[in-house]
PDB file of N, CA and C in Angstrom:
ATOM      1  N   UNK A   1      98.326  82.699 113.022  1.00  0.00           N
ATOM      2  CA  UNK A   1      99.377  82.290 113.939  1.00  0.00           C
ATOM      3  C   UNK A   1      99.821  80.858 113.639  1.00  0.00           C
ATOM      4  N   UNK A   2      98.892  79.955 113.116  1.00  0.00           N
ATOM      5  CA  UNK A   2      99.079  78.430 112.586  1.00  0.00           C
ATOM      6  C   UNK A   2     100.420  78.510 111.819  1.00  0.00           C
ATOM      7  N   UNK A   3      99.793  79.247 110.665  1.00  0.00           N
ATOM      8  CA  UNK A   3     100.513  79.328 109.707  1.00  0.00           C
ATOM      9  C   UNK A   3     101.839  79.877 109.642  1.00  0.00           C
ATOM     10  N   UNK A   4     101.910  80.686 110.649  1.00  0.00           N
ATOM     11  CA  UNK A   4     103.251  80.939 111.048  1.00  0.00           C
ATOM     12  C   UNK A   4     104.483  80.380 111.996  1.00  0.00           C
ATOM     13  N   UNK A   5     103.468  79.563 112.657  1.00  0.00           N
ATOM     14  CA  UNK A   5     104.568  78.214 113.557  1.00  0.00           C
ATOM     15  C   UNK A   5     104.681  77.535 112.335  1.00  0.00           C
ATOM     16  N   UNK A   6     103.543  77.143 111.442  1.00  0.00           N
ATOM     17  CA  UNK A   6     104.370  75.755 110.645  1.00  0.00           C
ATOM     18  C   UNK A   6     105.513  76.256 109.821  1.00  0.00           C
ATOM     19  N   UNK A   7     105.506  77.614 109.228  1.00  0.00           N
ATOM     20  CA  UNK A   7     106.799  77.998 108.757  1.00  0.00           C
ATOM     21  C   UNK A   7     107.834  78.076 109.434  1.00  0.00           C
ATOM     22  N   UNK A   8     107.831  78.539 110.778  1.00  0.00           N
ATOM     23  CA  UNK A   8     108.799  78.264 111.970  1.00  0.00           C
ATOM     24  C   UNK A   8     109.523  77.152 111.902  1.00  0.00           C
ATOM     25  N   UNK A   9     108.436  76.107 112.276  1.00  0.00           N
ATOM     26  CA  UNK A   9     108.669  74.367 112.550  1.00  0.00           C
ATOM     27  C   UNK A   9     109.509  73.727 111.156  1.00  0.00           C
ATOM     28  N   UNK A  10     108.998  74.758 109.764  1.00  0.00           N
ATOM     29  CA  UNK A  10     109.552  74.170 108.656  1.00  0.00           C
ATOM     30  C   UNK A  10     111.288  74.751 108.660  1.00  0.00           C
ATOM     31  N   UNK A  11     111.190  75.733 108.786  1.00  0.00           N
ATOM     32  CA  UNK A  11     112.603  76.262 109.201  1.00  0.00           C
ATOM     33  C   UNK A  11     113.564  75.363 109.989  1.00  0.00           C
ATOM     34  N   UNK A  12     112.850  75.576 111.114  1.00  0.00           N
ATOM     35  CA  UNK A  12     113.565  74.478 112.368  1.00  0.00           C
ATOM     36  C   UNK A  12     114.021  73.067 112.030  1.00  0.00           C
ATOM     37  N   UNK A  13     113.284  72.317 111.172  1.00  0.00           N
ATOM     38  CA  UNK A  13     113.559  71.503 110.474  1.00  0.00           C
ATOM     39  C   UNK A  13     114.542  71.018 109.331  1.00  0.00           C
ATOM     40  N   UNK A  14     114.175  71.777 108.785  1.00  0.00           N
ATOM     41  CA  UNK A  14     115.333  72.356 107.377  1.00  0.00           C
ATOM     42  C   UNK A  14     116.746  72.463 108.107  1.00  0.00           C
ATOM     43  N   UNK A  15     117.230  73.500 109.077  1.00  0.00           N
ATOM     44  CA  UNK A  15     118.028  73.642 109.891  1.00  0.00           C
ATOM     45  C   UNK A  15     118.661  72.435 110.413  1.00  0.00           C
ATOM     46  N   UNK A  16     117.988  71.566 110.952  1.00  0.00           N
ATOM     47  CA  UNK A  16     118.458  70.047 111.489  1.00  0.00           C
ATOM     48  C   UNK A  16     118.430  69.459 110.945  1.00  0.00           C
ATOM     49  N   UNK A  17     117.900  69.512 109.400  1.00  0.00           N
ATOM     50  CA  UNK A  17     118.112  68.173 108.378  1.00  0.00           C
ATOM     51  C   UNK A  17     119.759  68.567 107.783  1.00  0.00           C
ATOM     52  N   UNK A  18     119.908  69.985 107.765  1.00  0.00           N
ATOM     53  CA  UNK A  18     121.383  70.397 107.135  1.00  0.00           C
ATOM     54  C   UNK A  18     122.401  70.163 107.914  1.00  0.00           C
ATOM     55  N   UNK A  19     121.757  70.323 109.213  1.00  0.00           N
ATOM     56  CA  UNK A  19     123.020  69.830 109.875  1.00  0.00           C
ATOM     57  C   UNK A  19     123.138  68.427 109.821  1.00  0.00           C
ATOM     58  N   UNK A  20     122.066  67.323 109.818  1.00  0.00           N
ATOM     59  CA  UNK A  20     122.894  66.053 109.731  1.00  0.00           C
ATOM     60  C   UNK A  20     123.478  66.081 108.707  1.00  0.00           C
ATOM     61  N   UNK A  21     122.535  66.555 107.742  1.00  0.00           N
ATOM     62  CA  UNK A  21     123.505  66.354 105.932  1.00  0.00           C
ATOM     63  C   UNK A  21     125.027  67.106 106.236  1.00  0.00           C
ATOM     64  N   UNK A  22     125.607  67.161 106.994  1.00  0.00           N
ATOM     65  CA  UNK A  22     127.028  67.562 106.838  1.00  0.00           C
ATOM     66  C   UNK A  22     127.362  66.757 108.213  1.00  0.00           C
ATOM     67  N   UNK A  23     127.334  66.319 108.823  1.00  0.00           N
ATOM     68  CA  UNK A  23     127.515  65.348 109.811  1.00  0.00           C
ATOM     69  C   UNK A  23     127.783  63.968 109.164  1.00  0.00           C
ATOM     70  N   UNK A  24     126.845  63.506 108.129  1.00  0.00           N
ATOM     71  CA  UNK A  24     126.483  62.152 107.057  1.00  0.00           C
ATOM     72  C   UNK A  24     128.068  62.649 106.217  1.00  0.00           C
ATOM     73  N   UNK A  25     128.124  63.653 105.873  1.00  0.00           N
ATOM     74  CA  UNK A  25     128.997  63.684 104.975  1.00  0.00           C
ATOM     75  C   UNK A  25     130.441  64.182 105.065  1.00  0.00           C
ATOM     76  N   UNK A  26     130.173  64.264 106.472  1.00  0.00           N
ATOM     77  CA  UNK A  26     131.915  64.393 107.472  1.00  0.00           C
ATOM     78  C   UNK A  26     131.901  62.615 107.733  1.00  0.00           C
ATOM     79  N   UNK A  27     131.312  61.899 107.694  1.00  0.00           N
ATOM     80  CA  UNK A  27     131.244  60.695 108.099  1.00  0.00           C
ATOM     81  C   UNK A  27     131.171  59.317 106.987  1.00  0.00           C
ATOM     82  N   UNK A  28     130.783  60.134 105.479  1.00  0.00           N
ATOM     83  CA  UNK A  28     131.057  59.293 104.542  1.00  0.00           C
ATOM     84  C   UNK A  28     130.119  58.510 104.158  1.00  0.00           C
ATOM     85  N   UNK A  29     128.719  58.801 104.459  1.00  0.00           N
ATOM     86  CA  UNK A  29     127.991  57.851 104.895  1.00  0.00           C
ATOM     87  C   UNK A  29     126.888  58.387 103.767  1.00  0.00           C
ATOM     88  N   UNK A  30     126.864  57.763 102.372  1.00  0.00           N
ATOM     89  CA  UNK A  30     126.606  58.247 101.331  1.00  0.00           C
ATOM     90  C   UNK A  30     125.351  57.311 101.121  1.00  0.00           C
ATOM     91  N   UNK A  31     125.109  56.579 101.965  1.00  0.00           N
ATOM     92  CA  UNK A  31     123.755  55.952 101.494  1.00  0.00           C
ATOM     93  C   UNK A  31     122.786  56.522 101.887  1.00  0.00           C
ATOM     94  N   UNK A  32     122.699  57.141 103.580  1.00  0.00           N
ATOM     95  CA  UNK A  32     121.415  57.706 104.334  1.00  0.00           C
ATOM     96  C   UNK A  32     121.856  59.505 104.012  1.00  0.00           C
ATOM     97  N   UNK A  33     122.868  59.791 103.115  1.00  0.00           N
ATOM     98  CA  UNK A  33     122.975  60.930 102.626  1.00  0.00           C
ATOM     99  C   UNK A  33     122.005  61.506 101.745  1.00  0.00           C
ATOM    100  N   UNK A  34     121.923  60.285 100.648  1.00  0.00           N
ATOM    101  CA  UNK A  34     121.560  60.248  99.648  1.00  0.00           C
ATOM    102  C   UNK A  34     119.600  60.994 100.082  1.00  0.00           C
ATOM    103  N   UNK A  35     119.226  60.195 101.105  1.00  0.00           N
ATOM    104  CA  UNK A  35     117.353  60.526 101.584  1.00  0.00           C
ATOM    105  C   UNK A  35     117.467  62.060 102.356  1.00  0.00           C
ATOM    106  N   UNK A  36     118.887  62.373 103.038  1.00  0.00           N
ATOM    107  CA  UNK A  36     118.803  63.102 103.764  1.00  0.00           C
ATOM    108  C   UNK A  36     118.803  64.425 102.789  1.00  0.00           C
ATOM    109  N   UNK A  37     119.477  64.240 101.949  1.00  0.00           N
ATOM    110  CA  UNK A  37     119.440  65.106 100.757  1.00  0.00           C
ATOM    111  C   UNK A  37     118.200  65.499 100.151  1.00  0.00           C
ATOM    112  N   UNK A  38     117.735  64.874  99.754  1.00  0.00           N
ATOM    113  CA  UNK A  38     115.949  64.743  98.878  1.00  0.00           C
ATOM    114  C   UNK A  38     115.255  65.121 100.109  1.00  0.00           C
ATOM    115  N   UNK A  39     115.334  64.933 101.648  1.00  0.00           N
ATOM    116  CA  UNK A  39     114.312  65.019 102.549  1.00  0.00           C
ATOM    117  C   UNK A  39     114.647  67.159 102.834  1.00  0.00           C
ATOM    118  N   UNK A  40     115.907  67.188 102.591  1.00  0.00           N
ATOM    119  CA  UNK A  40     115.966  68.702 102.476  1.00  0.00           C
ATOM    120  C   UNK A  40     115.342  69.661 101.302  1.00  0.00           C
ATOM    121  N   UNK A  41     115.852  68.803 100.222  1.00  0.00           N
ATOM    122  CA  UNK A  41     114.844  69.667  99.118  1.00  0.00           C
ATOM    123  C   UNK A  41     113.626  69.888  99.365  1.00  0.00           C
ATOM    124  N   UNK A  42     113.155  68.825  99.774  1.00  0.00           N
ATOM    125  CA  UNK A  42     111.421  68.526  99.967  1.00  0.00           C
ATOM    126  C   UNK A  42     111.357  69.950 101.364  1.00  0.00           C
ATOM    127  N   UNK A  43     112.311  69.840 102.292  1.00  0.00           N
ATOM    128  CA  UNK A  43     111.937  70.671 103.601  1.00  0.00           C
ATOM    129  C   UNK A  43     111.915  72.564 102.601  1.00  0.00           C
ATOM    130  N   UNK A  44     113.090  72.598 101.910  1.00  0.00           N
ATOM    131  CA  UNK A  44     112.964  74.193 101.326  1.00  0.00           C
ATOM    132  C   UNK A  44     111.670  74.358 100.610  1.00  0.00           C
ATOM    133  N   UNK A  45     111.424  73.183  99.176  1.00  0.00           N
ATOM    134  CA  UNK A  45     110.197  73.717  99.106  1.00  0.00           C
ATOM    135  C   UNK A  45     109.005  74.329  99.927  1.00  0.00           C
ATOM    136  N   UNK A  46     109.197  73.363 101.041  1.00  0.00           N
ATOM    137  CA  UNK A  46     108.115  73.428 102.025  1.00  0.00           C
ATOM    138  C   UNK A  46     107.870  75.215 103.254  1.00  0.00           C
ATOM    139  N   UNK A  47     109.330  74.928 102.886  1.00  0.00           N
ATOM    140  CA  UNK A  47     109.689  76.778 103.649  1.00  0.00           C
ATOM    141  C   UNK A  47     108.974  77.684 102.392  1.00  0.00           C
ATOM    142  N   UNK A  48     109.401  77.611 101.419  1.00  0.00           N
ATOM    143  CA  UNK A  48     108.920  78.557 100.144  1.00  0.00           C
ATOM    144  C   UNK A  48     108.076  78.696 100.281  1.00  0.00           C
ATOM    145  N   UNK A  49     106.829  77.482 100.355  1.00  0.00           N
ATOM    146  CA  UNK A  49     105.389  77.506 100.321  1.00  0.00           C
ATOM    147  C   UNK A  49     104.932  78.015 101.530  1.00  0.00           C
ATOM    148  N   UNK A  50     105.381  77.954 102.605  1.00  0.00           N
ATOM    149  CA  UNK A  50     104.914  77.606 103.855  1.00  0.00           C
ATOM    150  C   UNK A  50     104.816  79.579 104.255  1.00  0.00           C
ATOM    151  N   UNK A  51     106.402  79.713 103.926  1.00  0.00           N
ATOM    152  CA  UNK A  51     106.591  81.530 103.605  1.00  0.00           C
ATOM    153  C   UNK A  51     105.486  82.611 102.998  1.00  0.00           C
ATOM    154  N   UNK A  52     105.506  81.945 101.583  1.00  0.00           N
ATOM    155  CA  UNK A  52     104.520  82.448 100.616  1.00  0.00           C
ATOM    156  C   UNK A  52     102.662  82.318 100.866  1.00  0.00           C
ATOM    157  N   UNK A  53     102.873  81.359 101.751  1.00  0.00           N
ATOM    158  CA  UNK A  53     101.590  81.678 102.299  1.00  0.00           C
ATOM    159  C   UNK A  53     101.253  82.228 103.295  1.00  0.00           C
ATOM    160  N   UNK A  54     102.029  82.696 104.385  1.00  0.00           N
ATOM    161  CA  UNK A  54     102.108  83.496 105.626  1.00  0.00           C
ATOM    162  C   UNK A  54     102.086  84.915 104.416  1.00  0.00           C
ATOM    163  N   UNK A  55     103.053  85.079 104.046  1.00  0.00           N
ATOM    164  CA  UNK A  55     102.900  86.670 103.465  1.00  0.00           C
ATOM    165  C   UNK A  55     101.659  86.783 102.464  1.00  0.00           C
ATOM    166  N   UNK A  56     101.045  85.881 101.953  1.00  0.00           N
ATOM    167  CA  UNK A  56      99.974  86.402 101.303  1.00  0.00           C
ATOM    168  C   UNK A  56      98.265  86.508 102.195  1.00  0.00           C
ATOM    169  N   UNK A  57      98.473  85.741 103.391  1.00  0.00           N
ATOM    170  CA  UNK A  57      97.468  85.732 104.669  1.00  0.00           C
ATOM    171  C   UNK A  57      97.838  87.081 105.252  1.00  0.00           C
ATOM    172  N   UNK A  58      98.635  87.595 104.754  1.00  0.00           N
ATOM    173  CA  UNK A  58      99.495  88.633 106.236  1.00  0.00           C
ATOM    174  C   UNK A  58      99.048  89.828 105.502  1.00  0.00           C
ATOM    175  N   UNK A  59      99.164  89.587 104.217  1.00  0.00           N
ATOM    176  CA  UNK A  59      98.523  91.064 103.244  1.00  0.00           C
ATOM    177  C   UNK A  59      97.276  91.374 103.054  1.00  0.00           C
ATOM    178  N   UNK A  60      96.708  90.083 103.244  1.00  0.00           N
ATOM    179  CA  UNK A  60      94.679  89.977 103.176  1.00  0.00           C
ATOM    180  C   UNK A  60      94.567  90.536 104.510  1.00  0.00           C
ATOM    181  N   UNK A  61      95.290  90.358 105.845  1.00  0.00           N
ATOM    182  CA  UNK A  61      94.746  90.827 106.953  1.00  0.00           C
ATOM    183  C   UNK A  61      94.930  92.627 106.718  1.00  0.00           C
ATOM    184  N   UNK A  62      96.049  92.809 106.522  1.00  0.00           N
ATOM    185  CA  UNK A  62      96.479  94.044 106.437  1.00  0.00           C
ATOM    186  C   UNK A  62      95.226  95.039 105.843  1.00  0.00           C
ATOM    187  N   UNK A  63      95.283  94.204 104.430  1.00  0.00           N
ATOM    188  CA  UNK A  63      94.102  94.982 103.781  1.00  0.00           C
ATOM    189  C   UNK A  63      92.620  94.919 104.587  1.00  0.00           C
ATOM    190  N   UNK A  64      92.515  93.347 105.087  1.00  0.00           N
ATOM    191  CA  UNK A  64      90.919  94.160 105.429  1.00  0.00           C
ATOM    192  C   UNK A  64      91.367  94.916 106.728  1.00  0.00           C
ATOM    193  N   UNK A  65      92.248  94.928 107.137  1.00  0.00           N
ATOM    194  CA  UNK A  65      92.370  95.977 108.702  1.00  0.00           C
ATOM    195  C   UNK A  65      92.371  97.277 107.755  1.00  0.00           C
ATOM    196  N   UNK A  66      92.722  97.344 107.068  1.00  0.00           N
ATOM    197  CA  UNK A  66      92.721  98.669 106.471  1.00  0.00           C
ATOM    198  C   UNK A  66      91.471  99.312 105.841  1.00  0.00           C
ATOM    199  N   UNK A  67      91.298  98.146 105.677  1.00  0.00           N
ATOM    200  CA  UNK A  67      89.476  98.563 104.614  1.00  0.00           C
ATOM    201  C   UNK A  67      88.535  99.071 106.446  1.00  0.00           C
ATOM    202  N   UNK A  68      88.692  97.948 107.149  1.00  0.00           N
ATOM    203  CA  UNK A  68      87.869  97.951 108.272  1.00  0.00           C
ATOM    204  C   UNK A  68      88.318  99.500 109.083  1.00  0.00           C
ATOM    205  N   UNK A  69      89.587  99.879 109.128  1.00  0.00           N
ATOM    206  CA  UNK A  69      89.770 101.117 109.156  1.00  0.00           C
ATOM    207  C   UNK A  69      88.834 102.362 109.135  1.00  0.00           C
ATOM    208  N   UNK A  70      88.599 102.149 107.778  1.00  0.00           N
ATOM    209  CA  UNK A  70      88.318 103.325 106.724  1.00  0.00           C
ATOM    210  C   UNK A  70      87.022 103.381 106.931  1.00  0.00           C
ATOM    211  N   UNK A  71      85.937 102.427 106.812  1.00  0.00           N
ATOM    212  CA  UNK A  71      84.738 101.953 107.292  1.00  0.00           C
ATOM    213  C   UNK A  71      84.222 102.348 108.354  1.00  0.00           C
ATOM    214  N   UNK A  72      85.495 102.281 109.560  1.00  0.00           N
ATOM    215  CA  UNK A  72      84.955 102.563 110.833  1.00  0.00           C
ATOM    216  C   UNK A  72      84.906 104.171 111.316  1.00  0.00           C
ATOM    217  N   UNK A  73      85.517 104.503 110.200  1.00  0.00           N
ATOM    218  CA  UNK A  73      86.033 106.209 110.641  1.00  0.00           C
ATOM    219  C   UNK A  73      84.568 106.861 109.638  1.00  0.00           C
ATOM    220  N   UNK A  74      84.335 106.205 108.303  1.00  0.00           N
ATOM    221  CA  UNK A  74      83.041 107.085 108.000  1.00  0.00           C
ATOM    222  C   UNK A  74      82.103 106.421 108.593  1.00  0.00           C
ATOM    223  N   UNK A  75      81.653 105.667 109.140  1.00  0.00           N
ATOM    224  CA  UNK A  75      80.248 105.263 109.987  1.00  0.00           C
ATOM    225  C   UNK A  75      80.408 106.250 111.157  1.00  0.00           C
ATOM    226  N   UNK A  76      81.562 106.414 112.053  1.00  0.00           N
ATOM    227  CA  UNK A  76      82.079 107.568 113.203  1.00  0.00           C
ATOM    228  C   UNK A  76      81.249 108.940 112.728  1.00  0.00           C
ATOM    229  N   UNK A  77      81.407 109.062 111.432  1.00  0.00           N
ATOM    230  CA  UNK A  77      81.686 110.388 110.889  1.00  0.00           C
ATOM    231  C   UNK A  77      79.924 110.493 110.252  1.00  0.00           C
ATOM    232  N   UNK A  78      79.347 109.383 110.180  1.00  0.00           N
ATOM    233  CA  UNK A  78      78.319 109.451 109.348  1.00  0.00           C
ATOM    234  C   UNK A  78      77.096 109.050 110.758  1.00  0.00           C
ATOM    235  N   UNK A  79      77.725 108.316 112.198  1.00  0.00           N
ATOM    236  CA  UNK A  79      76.969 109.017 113.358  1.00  0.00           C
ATOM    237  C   UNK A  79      76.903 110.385 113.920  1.00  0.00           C
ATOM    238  N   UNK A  80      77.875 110.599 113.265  1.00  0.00           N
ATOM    239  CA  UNK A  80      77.911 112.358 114.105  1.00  0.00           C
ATOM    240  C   UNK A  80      77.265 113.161 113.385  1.00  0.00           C
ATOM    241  N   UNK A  81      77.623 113.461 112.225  1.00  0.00           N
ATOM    242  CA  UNK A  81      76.148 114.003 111.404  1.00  0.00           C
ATOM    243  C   UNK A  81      75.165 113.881 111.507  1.00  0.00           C
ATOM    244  N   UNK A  82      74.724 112.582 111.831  1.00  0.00           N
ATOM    245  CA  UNK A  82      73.363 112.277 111.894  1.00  0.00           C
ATOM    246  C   UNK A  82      73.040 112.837 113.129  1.00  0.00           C
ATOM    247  N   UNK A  83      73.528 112.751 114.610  1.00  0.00           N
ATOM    248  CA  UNK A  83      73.649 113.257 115.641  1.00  0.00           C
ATOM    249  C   UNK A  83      73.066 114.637 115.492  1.00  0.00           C
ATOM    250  N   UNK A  84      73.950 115.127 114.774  1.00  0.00           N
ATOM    251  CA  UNK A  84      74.181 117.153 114.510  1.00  0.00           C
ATOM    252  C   UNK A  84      72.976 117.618 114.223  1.00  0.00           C
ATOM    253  N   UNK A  85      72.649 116.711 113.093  1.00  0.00           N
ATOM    254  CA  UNK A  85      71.350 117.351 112.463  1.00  0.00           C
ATOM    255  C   UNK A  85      69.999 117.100 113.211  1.00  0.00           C
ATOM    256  N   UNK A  86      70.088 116.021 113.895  1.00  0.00           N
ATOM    257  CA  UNK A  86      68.735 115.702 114.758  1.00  0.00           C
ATOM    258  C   UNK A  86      68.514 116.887 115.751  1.00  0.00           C
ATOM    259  N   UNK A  87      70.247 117.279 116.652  1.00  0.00           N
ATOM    260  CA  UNK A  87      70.216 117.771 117.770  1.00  0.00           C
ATOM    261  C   UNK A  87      69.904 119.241 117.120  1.00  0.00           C
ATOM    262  N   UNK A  88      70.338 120.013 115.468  1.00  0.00           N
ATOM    263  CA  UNK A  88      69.837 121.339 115.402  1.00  0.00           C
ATOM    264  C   UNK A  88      68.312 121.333 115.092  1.00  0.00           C
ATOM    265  N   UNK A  89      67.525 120.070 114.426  1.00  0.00           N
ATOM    266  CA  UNK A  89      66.217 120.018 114.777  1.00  0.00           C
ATOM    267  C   UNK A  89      65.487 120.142 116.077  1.00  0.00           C
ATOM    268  N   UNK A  90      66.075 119.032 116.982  1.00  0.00           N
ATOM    269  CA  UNK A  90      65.685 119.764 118.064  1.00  0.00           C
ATOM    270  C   UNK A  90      65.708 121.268 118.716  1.00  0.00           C
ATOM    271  N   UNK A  91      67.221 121.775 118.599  1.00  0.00           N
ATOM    272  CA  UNK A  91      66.772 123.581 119.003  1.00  0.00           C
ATOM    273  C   UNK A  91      65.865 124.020 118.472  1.00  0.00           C
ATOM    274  N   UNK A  92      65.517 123.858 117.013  1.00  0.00           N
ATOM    275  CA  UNK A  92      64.912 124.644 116.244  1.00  0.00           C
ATOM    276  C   UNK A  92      63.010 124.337 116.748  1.00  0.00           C
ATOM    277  N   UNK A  93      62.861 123.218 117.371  1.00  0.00           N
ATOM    278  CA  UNK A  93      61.644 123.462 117.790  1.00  0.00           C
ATOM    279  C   UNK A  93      61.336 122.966 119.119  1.00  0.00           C
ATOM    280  N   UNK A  94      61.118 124.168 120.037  1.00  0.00           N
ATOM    281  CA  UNK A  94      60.984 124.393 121.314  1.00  0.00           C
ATOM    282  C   UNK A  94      60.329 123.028 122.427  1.00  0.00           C
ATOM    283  N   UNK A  95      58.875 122.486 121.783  1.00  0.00           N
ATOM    284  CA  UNK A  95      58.611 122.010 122.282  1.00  0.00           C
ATOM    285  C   UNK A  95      59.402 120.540 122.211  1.00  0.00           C
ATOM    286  N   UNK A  96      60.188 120.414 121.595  1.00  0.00           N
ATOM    287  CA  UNK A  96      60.699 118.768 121.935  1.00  0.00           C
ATOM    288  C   UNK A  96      61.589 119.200 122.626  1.00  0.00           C
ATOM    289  N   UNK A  97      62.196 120.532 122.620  1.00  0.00           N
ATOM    290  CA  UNK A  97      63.185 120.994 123.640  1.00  0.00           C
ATOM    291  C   UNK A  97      62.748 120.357 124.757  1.00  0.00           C
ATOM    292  N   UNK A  98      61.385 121.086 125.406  1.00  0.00           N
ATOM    293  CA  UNK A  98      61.086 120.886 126.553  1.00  0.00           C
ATOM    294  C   UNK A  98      60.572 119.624 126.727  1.00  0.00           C
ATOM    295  N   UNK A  99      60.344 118.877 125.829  1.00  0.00           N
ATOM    296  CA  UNK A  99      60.061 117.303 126.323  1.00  0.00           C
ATOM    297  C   UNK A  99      61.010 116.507 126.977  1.00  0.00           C
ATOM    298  N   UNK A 100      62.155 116.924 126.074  1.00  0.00           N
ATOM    299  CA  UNK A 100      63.901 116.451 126.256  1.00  0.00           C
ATOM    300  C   UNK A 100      64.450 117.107 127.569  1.00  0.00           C
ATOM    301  N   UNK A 101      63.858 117.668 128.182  1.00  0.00           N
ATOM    302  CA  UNK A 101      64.156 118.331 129.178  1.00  0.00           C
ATOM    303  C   UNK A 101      63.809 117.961 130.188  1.00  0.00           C
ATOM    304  N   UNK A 102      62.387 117.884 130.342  1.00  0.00           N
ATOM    305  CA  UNK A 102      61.315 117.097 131.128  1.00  0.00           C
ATOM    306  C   UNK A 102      61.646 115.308 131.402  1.00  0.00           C
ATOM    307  N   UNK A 103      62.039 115.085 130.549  1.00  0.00           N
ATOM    308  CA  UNK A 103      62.641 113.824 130.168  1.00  0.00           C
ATOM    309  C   UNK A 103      63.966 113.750 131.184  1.00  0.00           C
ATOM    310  N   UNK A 104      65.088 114.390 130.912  1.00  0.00           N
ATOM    311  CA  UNK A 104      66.002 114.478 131.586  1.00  0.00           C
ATOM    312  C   UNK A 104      65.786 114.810 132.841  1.00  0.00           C
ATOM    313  N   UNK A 105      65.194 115.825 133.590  1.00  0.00           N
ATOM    314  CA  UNK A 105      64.977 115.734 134.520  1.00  0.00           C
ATOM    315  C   UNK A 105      64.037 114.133 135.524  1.00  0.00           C
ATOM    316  N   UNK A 106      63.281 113.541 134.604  1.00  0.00           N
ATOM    317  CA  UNK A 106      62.573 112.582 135.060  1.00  0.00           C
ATOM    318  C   UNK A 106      63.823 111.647 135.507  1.00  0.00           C
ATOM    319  N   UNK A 107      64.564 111.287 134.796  1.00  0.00           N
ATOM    320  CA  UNK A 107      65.981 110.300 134.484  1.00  0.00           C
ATOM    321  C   UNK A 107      66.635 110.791 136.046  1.00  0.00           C
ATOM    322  N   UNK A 108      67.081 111.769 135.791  1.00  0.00           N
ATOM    323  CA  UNK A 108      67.631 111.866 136.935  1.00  0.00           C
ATOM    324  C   UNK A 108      67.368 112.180 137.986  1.00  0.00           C
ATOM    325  N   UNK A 109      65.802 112.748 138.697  1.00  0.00           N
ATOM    326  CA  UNK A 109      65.226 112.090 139.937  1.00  0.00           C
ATOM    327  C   UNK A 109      65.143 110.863 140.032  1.00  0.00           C
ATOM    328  N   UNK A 110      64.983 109.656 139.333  1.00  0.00           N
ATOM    329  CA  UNK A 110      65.280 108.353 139.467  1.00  0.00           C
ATOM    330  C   UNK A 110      66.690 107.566 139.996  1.00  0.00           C
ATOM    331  N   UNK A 111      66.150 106.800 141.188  1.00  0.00           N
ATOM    332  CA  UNK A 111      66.901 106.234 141.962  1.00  0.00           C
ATOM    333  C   UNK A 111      67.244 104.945 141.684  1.00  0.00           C
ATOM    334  N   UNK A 112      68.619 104.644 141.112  1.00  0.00           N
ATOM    335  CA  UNK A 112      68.697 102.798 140.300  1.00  0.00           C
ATOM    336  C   UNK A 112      68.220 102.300 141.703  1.00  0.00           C
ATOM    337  N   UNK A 113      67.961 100.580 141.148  1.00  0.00           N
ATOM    338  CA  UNK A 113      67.665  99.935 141.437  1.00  0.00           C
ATOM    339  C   UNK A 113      68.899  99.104 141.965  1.00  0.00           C
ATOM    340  N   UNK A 114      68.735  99.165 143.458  1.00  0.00           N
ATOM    341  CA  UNK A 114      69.704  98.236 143.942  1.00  0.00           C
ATOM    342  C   UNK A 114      69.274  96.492 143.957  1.00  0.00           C
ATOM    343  N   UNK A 115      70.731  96.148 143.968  1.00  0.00           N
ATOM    344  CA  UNK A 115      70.024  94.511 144.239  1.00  0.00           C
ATOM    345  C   UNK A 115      70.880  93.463 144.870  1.00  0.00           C
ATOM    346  N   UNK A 116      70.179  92.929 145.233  1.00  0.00           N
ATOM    347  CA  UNK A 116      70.233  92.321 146.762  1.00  0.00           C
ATOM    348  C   UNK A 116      71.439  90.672 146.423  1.00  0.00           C
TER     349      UNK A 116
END
């Protein structure tokens, strides 16, 4: 977001240096023309750079949002498997069934804990 006000601010700038530079030069006034001139070149470079580095910050985010994406959907995908296979181990043998059961029922005769 920095980086994108100062390109803003460099814009905004640039903008009001051009307008005096034609104000100076509706007015004839060829001496403070002369800095106002050079102080604009200096302001475009500064947009160029200022640009070129917002869009190359803006493509690194993109990409890792995209990488982070992709990441987040097989870890999703690589809990649920893991999930699947525990939970058909469990059917497959009775007695942790009924531990898991016993268990659950314990859980939920339990009364939270209020507090004061």
């Amino acid at each position: 977001m920095k980086l994108h006000k100062a390109w803003k601010d460099t814009v905004a700038s640039l903008a009001k240096k051009t307008d005096e530079q034609m104000k100076l030069d509706q007015q004839r006034k060829t001496d403070r023309l002369a800095i106002v001139t050079r102080e604009i070149s200096e302001l475009e470079q500064r947009v160029t750079k200022t640009e070129e580095d917002f869009k190359e910050i803006s493509e690194t985010v993109r990409k890792e949002l995209t990488r982070f994406n992709r990441q987040k959907a097989r870890d999703f995908k690589s809990t649920v498997v893991n999930y699947l296979q525990c939970m058909m181990k469990l059917e497959s043998c009775p007695s942790l069934l009924h531990l898991q059961t016993t268990a659950m029922n314990a859980l939920k005769s339990c009364t939270p804990c209020q507090s004061r």
